[in-house]
Protein backbone atom coordinates (compact mmCIF):
# COMPACT_ATOMS: atom_id res chain seq x y z
CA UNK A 1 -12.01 55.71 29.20
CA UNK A 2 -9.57 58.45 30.79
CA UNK A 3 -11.73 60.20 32.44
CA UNK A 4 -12.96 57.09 34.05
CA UNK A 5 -9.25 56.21 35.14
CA UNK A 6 -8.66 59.53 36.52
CA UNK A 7 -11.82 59.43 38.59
CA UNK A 8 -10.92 55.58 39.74
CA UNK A 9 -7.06 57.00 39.97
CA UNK A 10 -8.45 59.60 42.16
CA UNK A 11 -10.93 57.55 44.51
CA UNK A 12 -7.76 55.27 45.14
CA UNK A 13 -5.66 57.64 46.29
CA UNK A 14 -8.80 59.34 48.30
CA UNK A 15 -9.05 56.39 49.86
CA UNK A 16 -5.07 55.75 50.38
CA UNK A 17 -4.86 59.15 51.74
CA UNK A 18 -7.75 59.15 54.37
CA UNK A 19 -6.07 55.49 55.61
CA UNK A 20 -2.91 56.82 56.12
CA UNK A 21 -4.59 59.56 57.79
CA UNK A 22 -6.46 57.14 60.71
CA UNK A 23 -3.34 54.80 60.47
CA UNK A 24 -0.35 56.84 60.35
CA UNK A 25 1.30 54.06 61.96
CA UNK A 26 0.76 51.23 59.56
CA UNK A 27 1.33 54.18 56.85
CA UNK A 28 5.01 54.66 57.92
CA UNK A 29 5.26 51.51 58.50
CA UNK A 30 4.48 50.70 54.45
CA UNK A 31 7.10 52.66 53.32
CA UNK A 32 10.74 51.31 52.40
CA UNK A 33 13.83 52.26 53.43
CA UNK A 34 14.28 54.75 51.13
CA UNK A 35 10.82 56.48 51.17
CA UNK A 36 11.12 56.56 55.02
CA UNK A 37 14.44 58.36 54.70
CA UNK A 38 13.05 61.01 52.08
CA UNK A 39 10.42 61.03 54.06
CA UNK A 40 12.19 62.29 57.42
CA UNK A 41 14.38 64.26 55.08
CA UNK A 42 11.52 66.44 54.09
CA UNK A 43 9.88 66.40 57.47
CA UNK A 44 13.46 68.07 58.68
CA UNK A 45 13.63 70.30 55.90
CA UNK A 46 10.37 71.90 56.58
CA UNK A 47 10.85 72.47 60.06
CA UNK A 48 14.09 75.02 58.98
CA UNK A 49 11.53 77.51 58.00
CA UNK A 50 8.94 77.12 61.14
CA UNK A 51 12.05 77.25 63.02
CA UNK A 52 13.00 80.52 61.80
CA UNK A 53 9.53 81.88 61.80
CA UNK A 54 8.85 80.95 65.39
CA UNK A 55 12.73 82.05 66.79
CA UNK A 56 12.15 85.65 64.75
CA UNK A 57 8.69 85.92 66.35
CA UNK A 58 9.87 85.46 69.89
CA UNK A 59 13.04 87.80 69.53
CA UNK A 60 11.03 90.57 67.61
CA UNK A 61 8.54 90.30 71.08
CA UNK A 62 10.42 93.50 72.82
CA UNK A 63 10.68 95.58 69.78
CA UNK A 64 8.05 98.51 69.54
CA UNK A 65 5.26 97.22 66.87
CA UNK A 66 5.65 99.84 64.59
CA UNK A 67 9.18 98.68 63.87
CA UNK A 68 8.60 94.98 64.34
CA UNK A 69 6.06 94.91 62.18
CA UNK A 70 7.67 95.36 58.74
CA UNK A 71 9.87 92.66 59.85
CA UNK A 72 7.27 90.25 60.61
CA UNK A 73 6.18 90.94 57.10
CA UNK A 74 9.40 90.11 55.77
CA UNK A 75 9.92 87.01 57.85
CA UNK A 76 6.70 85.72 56.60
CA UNK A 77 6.90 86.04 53.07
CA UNK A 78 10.51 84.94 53.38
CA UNK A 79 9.01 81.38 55.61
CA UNK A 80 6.57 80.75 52.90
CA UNK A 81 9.21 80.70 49.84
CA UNK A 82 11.51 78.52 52.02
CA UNK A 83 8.45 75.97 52.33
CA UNK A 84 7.75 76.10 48.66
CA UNK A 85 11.60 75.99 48.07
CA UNK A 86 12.49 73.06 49.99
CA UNK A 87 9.52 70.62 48.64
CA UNK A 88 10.44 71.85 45.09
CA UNK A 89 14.19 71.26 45.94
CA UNK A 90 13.97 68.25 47.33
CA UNK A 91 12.28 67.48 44.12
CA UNK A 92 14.70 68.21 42.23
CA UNK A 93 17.22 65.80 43.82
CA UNK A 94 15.14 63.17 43.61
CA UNK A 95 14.76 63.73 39.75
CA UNK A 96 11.33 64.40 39.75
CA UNK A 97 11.31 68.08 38.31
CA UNK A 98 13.42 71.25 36.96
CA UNK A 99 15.49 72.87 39.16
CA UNK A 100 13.42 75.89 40.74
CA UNK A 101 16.05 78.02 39.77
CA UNK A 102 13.44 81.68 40.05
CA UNK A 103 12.02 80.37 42.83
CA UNK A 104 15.75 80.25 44.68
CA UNK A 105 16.98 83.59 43.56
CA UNK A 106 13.47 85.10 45.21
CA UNK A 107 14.32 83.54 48.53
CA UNK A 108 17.53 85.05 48.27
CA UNK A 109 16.41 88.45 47.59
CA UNK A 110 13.71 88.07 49.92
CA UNK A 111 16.00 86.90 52.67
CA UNK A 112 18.82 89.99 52.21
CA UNK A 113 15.54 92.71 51.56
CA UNK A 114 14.37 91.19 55.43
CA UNK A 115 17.67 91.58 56.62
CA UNK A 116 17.87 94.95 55.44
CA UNK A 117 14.83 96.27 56.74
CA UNK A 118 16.47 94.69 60.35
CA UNK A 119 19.03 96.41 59.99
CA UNK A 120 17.20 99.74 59.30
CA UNK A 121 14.82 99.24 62.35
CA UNK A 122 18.24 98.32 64.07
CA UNK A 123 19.70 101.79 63.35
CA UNK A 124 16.10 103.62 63.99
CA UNK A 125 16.10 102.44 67.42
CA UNK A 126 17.09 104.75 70.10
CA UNK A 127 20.36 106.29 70.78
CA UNK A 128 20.64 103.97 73.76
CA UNK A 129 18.18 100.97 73.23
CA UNK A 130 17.56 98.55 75.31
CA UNK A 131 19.63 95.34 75.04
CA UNK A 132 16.54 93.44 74.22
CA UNK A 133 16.21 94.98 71.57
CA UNK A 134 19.86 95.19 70.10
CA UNK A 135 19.55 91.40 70.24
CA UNK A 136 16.24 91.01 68.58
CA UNK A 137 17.03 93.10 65.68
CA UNK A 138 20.61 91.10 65.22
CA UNK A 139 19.35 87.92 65.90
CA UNK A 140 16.42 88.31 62.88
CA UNK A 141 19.16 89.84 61.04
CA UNK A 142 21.31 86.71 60.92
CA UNK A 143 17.87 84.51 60.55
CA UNK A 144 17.27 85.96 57.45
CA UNK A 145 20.84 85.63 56.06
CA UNK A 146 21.69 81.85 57.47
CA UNK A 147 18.30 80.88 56.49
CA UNK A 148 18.51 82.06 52.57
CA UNK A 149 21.73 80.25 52.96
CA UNK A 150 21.23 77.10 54.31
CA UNK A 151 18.14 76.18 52.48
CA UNK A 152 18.90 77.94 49.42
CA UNK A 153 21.95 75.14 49.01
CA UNK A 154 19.29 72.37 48.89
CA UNK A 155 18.76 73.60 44.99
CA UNK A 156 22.75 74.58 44.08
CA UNK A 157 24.52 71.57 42.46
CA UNK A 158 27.91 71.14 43.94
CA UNK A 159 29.68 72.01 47.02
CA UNK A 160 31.70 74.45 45.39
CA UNK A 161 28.55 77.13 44.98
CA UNK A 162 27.25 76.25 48.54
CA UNK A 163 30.80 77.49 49.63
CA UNK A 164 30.27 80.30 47.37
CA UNK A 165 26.54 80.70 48.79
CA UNK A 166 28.03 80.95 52.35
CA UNK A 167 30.74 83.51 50.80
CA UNK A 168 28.20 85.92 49.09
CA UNK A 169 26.20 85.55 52.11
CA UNK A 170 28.32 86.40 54.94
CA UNK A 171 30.14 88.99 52.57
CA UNK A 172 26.40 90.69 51.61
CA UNK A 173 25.77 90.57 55.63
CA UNK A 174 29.11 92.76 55.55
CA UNK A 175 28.60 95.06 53.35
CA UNK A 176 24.99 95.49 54.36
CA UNK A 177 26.24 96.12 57.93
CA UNK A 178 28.99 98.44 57.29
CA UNK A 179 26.39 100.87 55.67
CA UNK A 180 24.40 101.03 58.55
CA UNK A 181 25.63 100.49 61.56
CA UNK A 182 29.46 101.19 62.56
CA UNK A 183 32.32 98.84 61.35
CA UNK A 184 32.35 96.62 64.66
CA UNK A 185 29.19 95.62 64.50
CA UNK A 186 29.04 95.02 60.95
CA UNK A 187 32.51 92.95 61.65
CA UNK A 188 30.27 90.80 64.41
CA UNK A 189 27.42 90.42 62.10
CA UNK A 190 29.22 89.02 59.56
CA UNK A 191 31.10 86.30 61.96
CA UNK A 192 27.98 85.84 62.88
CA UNK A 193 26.62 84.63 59.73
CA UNK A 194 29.71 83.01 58.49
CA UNK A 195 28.80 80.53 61.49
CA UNK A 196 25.27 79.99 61.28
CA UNK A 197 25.04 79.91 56.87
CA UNK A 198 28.31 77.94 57.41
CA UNK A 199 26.37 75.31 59.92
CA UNK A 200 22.94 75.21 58.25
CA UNK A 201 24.69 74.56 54.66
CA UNK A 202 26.70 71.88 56.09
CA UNK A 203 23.77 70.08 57.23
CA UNK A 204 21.82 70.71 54.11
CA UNK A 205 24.36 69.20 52.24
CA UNK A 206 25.29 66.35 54.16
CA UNK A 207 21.66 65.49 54.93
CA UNK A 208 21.23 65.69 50.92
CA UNK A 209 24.24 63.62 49.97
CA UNK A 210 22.52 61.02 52.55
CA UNK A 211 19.80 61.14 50.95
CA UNK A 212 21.47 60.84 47.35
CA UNK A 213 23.16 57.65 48.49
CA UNK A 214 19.97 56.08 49.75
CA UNK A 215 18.25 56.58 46.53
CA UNK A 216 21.14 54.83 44.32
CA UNK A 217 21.60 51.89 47.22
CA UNK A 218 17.65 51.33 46.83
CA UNK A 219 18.06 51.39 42.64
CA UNK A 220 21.13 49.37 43.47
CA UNK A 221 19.28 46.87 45.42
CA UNK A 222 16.48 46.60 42.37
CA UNK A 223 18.86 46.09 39.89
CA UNK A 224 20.06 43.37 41.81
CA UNK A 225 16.71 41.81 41.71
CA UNK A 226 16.11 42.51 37.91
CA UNK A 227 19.64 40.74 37.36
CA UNK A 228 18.36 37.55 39.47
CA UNK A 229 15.18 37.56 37.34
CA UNK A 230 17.11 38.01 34.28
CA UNK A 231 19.79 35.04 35.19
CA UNK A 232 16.64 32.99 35.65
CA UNK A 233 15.27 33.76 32.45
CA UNK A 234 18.67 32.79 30.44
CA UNK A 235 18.32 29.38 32.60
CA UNK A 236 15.25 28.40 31.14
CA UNK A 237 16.42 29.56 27.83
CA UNK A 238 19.47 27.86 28.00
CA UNK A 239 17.81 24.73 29.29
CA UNK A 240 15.41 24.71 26.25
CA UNK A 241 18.66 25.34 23.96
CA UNK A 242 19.82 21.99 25.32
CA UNK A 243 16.88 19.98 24.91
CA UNK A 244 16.11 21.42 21.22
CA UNK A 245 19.57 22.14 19.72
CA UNK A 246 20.54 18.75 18.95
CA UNK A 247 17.30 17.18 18.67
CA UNK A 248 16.20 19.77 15.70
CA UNK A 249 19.47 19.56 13.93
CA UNK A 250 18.85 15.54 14.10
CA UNK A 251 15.23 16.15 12.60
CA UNK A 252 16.36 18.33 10.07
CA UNK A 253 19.53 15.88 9.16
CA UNK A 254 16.84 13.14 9.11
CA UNK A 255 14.32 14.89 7.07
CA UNK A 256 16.57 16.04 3.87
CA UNK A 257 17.48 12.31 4.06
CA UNK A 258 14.21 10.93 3.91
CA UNK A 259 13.52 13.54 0.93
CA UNK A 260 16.23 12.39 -0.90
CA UNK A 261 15.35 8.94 -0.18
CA UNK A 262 11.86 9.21 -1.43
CA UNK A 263 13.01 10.75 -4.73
CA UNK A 264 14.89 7.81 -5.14
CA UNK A 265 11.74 5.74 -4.40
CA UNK A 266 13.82 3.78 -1.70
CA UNK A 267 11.88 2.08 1.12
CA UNK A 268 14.47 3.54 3.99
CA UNK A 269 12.32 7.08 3.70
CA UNK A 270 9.84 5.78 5.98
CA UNK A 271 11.88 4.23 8.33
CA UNK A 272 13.74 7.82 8.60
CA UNK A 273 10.11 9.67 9.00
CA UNK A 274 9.23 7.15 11.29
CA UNK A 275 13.04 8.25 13.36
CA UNK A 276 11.87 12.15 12.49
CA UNK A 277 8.15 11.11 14.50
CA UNK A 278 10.23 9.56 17.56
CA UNK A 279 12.81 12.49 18.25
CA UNK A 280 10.22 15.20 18.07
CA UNK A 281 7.95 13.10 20.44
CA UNK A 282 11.08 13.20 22.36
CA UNK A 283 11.54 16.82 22.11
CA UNK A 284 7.83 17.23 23.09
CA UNK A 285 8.15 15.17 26.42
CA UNK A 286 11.64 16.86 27.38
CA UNK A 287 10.38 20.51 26.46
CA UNK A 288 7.13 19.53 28.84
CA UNK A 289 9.67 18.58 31.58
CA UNK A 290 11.61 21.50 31.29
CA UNK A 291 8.48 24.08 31.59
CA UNK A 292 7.49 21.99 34.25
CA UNK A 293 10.99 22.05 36.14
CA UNK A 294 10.60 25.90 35.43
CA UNK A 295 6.88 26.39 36.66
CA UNK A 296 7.51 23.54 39.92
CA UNK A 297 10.92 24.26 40.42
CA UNK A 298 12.76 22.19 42.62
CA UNK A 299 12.64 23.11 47.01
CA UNK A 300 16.59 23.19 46.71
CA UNK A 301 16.79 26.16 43.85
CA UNK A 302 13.33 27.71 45.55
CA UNK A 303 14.82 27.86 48.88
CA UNK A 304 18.34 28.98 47.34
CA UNK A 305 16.28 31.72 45.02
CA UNK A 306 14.36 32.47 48.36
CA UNK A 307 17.07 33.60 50.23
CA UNK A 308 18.99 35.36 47.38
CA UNK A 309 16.14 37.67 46.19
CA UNK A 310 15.29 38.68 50.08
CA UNK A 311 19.02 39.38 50.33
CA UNK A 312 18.68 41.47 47.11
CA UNK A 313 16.10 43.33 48.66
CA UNK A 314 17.81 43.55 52.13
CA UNK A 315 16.14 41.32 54.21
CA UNK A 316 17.94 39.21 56.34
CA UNK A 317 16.98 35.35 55.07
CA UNK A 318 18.39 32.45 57.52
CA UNK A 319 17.06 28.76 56.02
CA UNK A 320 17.24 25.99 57.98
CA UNK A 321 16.92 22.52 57.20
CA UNK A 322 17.38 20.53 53.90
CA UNK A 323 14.58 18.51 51.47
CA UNK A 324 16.80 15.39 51.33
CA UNK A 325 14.70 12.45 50.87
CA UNK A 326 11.32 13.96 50.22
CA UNK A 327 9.06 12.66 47.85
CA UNK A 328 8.98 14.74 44.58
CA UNK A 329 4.91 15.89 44.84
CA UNK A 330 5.75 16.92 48.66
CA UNK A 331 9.09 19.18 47.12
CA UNK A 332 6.37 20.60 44.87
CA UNK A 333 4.07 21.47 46.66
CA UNK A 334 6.32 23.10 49.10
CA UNK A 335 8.45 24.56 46.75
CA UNK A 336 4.97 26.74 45.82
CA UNK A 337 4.60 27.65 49.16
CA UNK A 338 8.21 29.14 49.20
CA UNK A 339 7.36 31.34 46.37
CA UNK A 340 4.25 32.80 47.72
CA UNK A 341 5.73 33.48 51.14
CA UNK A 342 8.43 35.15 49.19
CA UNK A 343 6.18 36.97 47.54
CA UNK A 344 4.18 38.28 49.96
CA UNK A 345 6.99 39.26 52.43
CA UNK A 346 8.58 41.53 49.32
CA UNK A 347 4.92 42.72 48.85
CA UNK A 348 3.51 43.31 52.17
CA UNK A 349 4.87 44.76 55.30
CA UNK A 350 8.35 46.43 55.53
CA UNK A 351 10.58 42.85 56.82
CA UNK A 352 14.30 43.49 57.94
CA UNK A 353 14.01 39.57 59.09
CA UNK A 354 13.10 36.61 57.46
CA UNK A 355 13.35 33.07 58.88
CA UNK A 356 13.11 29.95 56.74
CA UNK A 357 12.45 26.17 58.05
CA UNK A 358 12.06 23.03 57.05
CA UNK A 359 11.23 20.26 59.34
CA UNK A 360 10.24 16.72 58.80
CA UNK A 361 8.17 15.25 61.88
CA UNK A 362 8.72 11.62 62.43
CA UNK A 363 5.17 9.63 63.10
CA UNK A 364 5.99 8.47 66.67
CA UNK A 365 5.91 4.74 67.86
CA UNK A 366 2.38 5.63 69.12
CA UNK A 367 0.97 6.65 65.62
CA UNK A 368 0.62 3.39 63.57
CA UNK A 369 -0.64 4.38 60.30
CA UNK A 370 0.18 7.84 60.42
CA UNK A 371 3.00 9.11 58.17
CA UNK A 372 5.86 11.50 58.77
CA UNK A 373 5.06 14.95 58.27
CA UNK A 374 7.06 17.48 56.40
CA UNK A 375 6.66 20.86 58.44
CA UNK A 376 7.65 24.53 56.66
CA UNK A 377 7.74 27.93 58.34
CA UNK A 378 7.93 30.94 57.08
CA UNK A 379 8.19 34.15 59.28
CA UNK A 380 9.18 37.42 58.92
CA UNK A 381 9.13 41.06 61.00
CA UNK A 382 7.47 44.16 59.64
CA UNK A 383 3.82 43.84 59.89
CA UNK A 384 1.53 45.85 60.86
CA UNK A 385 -0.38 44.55 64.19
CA UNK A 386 -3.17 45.57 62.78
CA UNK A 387 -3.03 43.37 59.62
CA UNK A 388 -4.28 39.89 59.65
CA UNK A 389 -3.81 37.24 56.96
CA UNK A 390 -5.46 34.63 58.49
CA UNK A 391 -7.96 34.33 55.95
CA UNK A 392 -5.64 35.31 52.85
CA UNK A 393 -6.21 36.40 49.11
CA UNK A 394 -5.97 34.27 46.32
CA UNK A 395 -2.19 33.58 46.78
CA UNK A 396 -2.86 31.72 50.12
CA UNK A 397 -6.30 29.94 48.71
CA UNK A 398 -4.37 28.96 45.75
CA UNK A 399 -1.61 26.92 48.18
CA UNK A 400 -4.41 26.16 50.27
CA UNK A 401 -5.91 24.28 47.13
CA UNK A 402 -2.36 22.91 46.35
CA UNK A 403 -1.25 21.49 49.71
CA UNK A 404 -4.78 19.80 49.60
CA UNK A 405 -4.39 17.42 46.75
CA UNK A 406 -1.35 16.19 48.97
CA UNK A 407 -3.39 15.90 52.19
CA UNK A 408 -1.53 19.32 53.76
CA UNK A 409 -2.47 21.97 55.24
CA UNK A 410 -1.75 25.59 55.53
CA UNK A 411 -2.00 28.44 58.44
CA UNK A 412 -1.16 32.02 58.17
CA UNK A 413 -1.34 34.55 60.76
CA UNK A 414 -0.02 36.84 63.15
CA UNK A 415 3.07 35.57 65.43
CA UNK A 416 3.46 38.33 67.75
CA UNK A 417 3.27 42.15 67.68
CA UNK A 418 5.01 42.96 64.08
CA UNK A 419 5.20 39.32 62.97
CA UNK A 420 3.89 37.04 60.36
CA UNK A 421 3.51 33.36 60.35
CA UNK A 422 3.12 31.12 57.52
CA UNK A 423 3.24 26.99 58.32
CA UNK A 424 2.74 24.15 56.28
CA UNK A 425 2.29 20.37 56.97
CA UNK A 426 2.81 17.59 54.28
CA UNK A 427 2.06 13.68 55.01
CA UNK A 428 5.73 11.68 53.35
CA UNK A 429 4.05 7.99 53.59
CA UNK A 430 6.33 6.03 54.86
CA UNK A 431 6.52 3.47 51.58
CA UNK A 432 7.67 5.92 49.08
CA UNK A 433 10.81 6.19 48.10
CA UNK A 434 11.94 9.86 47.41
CA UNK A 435 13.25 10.68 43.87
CA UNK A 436 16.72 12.18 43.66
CA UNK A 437 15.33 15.28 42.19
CA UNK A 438 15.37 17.43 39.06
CA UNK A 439 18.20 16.70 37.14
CA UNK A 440 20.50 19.25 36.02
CA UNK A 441 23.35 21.70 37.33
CA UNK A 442 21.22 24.27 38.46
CA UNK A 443 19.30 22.07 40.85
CA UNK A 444 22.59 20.10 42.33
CA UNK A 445 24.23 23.15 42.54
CA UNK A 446 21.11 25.05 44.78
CA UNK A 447 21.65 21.60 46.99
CA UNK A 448 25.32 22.26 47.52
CA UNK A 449 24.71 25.46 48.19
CA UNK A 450 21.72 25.67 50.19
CA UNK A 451 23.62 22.26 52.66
């Protein structure tokens, strides 16, 4: 059984993987908020080392080979820890792993061992060298100490050791300095790094304290949902606490008194059974109203709930129009279609925008015989053009199937380059008197609300 899972695991995200590969636009376009923001984080974070590899490379370009070349060593070795240090950082910040605590101490090292081997071809140059070269050897001299600096912050926890970090490094490019080349120059190197670890560490950790505060407003914003499906839950059970507190503590009142009634051998036991029978028949009927106001809720509290739960998710959600004076089956049926579309624009696509309305569409002088028709739209932003829903899964069959056994009708598709499109038509006949709704709080208080 697991090894079946892995290999079915593994085809999946084969076949995820090659997708995103021929559709890298409908793959970024999948992601949320936050994963697109970790996502350019990491992209950024990456570059840092080609950066430095490709800046080094094009300063060292002057410099005889013999000495460039142990420097191009070092730069190398030093590029490939920084790429393996900044996926395993970012990691880390993300909670997904250890801190790579070896792994940063050998970029450090690495990074003041390349800087001393610049300095070292630095002093073996010529007595009067070139200024090319003078600037080459510097320049990779700083790379190496900004660089170990301003990447090596990504895995330190507070802002006091990246201060320190910027400290040990622009006082190790001193020291380092001063013992090879005169006390000038070592003075200028060391400004030198002060500005550039100073710089790339304050980017670093701004760019990671971004990316901190995206993560806990995304957790923030699904704890919000959790909390609207967990108010909805203590609804229904308070509802059913309603309907079967006082109707059980009735039976059981009833029931001891028909027990003591039969020991006496008194006719009034069956009349008290018979009273037992009727309330929980009663309870039966109510209880099969409530799951039913719970499974067909109400097109007030659905398009309240609607707009709420995008919210929660941060999608904009503007509904328009009201379901005064619709029949109850037409609210029904509706109110299903609200929940699908809701579902499927939390599911599918990335929305920022969702659009809600409800329309009623008189007959017309002209049409004798044909009813009123009750017209909702759904519509939302963040598709991909290439996606089509026009057919549908099972979600959109099911309404399909639904709006059917009340003569309406459903179409889904695209509406534009990035949009979606979801409309359905009801028939109200014309002699039927709309029911005042689902009783209750909950339900008047969604109508107050949602008017």
């Amino acid at each position: 059984m697991t090894g079946t899972g892995d290999h079915e695991d593994a085809a999946t995200y084969g076949a995820t993987a090659q997708a995103a590969i021929r559709r890298p636009g409908r793959w970024w376009g999948r992601k949320g908020t936050a994963a697109k923001v970790e996502s350019y984080t990491r992209i950024s974070f990456h570059l840092f080392p080609v950066a430095q590899l490709v800046t080094a490379l094009l300063s060292l370009t002057p410099v005889p080979a013999r000495s460039a070349l142990p420097v191009a060593g070092a730069l190398l070795v030093h590029v490939v820890l920084g790429l393996r240090l900044t996926g395993q950082a970012l990691d880390w910040v993300a909670g997904r792993r250890a801190r790579p605590r070896r792994l940063l101490f050998a970029y450090m090292a690495c990074g003041f061992a390349g800087a001393a081997i610049a300095a070292l071809v630095l002093v073996k140059l010529p007595d009067d060298p070139p200024a090319t070269y003078y600037t080459a050897c510097v320049g990779t001299y700083v790379l190496f100490l900004a660089f170990s600096c301003g990447l090596g912050v990504l895995a330190l926890r507070t802002h006091r050791q990246s201060l320190v970090a910027v400290a040990v490094a622009t006082f190790g490019g001193w020291l380092l300095g001063s013992a090879l080349l005169p006390a000038p120059a070592a003075a200028a190197l060391a400004l030198s790094t002060l500005l550039s670890a100073g710089g790339l560490t304050l980017a670093s950790r701004f760019s990671i304290w971004l990316l901190q505060a995206v993560y806990e407003l995304d957790e923030a914003r699904h704890t919000r949902a959790r909390l609207a499906v967990a108010e909805e839950r203590l609804r229904f059970g308070r509802d059913l606490h309603d309907v079967l507190g006082r109707n059980l503590s009735v039976i059981a009142l009833k029931s001891e008194l028909a027990v003591q009634l039969a020991r006496r051998e008194r006719p009034e036991a069956v009349e008290q059974m018979a009273e037992v029978q009727r309330i929980a028949q009663e309870s039966q009927r109510e209880v099969r109203e409530v799951v039913r106001g719970y499974r067909e809720a109400d097109l007030y509290t659905e398009l309240l709930g609607a707009r709420g739960v995008l919210s929660a998710a941060g999608i904009t959600c503007t509904v328009t129009g009201t379901p005064t004076g619709l029949p109850r089956p037409v609210q029904a049926a509706l109110a299903w279609v609200v929940r699908e579309a809701v579902t499927n624009v939390l599911r599918h696509g990335n929305a920022a925008h969702c659009r809600i309305a409800l329309t009623v569409v008189p007959a017309g002088p002209r049409a004798e015989g044909r009813p009123a028709v009750a017209e909702l739209t759904v519509e939302n932003d963040g598709v991909p053009s290439a996606s089509d829903g026009s057919t549908g899964g099972h979600g959109l069959a099911g309404l399909r199937e639904r709006l059917a056994a009340e003569q309406g009708t459903l179409e889904a598709g695209p509406a534009g380059k990035s949009a979606f499109r979801l409309v359905a038509r009801v028939p109200v006949p014309a002699d039927e008197v709309a029911e005042s709704g689902v009783p209750g709080e909950t339900v008047e208080r969604a109508r107050q609300e949602l008017e």
